[in-house]
Protein backbone atom coordinates (compact mmCIF):
# COMPACT_ATOMS: atom_id res chain seq x y z
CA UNK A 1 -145.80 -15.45 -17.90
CA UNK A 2 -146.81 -13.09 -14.86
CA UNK A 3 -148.67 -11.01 -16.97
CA UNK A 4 -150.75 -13.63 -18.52
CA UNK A 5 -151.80 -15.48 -15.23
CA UNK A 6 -152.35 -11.99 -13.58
CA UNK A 7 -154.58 -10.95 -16.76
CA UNK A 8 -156.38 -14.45 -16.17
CA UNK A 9 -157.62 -13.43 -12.24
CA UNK A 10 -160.71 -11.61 -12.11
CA UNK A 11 -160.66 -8.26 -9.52
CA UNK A 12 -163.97 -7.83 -8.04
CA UNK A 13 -164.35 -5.05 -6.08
CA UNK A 14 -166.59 -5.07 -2.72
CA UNK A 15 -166.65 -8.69 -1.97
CA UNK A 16 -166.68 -9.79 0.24
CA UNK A 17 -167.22 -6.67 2.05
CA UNK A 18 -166.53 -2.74 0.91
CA UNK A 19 -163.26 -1.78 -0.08
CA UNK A 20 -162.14 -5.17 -0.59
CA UNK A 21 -160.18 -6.13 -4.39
CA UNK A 22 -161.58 -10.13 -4.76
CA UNK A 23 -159.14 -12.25 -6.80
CA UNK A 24 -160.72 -14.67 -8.40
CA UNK A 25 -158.79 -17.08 -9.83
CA UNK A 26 -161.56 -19.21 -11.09
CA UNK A 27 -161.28 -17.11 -14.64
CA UNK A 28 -157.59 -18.48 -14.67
CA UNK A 29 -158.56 -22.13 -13.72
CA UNK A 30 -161.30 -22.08 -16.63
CA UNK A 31 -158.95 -20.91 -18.97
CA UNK A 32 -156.78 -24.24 -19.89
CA UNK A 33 -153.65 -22.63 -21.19
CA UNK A 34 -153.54 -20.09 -17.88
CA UNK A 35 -154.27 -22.90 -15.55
CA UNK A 36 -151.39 -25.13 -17.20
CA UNK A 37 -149.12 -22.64 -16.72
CA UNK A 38 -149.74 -21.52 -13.24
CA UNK A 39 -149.90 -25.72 -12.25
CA UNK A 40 -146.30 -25.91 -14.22
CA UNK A 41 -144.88 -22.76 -12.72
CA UNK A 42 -145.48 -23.89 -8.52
CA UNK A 43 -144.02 -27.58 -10.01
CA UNK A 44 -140.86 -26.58 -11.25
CA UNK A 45 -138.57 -25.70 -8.50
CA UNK A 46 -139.33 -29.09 -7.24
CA UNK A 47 -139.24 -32.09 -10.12
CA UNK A 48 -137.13 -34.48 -9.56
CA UNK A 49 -137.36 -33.77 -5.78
CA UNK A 50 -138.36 -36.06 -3.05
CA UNK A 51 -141.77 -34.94 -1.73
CA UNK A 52 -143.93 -37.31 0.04
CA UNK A 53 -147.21 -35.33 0.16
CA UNK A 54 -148.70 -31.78 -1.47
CA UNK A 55 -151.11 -30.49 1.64
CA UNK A 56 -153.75 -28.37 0.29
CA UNK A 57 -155.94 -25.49 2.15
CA UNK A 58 -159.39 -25.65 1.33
CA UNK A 59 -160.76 -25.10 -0.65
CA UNK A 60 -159.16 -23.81 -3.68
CA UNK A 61 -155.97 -25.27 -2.45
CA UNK A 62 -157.82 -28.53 -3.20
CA UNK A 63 -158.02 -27.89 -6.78
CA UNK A 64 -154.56 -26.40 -7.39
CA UNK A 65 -152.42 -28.96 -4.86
CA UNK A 66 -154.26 -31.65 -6.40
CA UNK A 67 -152.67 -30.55 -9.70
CA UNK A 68 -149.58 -30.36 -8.38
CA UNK A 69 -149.36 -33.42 -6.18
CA UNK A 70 -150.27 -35.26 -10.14
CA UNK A 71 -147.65 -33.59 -11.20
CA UNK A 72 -144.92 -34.43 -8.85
CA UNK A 73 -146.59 -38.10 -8.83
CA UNK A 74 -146.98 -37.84 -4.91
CA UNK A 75 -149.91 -37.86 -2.33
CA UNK A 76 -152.31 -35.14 -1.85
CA UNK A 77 -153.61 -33.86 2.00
CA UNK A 78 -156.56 -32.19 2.35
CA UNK A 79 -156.34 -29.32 5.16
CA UNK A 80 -160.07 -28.93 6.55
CA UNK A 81 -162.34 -26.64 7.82
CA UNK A 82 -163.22 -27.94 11.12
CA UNK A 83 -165.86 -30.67 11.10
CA UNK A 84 -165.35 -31.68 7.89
CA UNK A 85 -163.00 -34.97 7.82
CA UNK A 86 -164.89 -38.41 8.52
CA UNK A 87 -161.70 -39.71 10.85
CA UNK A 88 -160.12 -38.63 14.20
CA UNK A 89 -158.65 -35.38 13.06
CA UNK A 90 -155.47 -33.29 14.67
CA UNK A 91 -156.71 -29.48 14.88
CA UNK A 92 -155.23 -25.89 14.71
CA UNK A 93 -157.29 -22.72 15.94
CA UNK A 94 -156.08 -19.07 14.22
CA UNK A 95 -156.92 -15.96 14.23
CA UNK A 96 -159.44 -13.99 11.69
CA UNK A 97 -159.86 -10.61 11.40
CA UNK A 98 -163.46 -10.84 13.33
CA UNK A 99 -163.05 -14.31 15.42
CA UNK A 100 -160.95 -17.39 15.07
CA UNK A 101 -161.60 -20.09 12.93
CA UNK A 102 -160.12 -23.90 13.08
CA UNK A 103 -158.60 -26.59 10.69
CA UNK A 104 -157.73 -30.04 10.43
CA UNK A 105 -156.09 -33.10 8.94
CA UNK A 106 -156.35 -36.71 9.56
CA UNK A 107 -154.37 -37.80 12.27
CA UNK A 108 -153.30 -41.00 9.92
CA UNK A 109 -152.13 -37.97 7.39
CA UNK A 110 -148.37 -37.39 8.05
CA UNK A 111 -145.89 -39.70 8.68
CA UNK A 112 -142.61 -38.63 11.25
CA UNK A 113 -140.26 -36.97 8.58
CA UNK A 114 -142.71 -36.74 5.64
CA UNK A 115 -141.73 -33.61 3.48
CA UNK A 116 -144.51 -31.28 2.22
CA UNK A 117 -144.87 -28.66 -0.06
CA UNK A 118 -148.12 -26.32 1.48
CA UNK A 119 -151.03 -24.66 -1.78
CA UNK A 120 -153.20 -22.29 -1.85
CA UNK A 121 -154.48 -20.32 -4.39
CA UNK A 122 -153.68 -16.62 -2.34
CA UNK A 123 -151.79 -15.33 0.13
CA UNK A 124 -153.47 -12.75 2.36
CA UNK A 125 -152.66 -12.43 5.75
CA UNK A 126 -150.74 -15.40 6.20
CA UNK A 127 -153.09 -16.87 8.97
CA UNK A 128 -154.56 -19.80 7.19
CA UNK A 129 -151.15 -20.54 5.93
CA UNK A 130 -149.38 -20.14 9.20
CA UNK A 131 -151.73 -22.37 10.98
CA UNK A 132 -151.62 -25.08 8.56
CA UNK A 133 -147.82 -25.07 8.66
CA UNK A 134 -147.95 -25.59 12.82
CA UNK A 135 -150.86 -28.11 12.05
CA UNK A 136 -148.73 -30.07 10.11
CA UNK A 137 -145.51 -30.20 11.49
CA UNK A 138 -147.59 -31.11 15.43
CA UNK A 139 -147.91 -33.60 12.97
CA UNK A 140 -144.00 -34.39 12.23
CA UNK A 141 -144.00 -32.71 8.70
CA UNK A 142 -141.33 -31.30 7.25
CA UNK A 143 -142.48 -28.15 5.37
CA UNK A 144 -140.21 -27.51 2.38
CA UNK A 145 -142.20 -24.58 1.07
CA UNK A 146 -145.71 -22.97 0.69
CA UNK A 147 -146.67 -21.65 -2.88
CA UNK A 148 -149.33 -19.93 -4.00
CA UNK A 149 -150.64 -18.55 -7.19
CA UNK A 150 -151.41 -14.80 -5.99
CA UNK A 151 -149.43 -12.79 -3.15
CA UNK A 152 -150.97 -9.51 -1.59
CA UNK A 153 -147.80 -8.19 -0.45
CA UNK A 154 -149.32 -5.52 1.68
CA UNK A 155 -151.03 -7.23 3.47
CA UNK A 156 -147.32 -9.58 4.72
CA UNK A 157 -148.10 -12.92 4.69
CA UNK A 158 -144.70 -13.65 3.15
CA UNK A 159 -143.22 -12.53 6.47
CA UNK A 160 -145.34 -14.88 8.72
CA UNK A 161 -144.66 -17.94 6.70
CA UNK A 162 -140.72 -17.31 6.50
CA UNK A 163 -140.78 -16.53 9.73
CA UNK A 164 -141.32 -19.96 10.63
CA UNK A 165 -138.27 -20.88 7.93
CA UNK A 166 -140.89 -21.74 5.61
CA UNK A 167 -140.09 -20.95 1.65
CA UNK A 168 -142.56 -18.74 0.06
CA UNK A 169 -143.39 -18.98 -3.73
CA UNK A 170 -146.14 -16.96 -5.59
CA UNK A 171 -146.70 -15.92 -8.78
CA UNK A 172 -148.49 -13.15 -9.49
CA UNK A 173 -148.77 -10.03 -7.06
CA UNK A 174 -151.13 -7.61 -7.01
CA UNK A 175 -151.45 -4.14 -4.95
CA UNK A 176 -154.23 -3.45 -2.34
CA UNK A 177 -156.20 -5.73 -0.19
């Protein structure tokens, strides 16, 4: 199966910026069979589990944790970009690699004890990740894992996420940034 998701993610190279390796995983969301897989494949160690909520990072996260929370037949959490959510929001500021950035979630989004499972579509630097995991647990989450379609393992994300106890799943990895 690894090969045919990581066939399914398009590389493009120089984007954002030179010397970057994109992957785009909207070629394996558009494919039906790919996307099926890759939904069924971050579901699996967890059916039949009790999870109260699927947070996802925005904003592929949206698309794949929405999958996922349908799957497991339990709520979905959006985790914003600052200044995006209607309500009175909790917030977490991180770290990029030029300036910081900040994200949010309802403060009506958790409840004390409510167990989470974290998506995104990639795992990078960890950053985004990291900071929604300390977002939600100020929040009284429980964070039984963070999965992800695509891990850059060079880049160590893994390492930041685990090193919080957090569970790390991925998929597919690919070399380079």
């Amino acid at each position: 199966m690894s090969d045919e998701l990581k066939n399914s993610i398009r590389t493009i190279p120089d984007y954002p910026k030179e010397g970057i390796l994109f992957r785009d995983i909207t070629t394996l969301l558009g494919d039906a069979r790919s996307f099926r897989r890759a939904v069924d494949a971050l579901v699996q160690p967890w059916a039949g589990s009790k999870v109260d909520q699927i947070a996802g990072i925005e904003a592929r996260g949206f698309i794949l944790g929405g999958a996922v929370a349908h799957q497991l037949s339990t709520g979905f959490l959006p985790v914003r970009k600052k200044g995006k959510l209607p309500f009175k929001t909790l917030e977490m500021d991180y770290d990029l690699e030029y300036g910081k950035d900040t994200i949010e979630i309802h403060v009506d989004a958790i409840n004390s004890g409510d167990k989470i499972i974290l998506v995104d579509d990639l795992l990078a630097t960890g950053g985004t990740a990291e900071a929604a995991v300390k977002l939600l647990r100020s929040a009284g989450a429980q964070i039984v894992a963070a999965c992800f379609i695509v891990d850059l393992p060079e880049l160590d994300g893994r390492s930041r996420l685990e090193a919080l106890g957090v569970p790390v799943r991925t998929l597919v990895e690919f070399e380079g940034h």
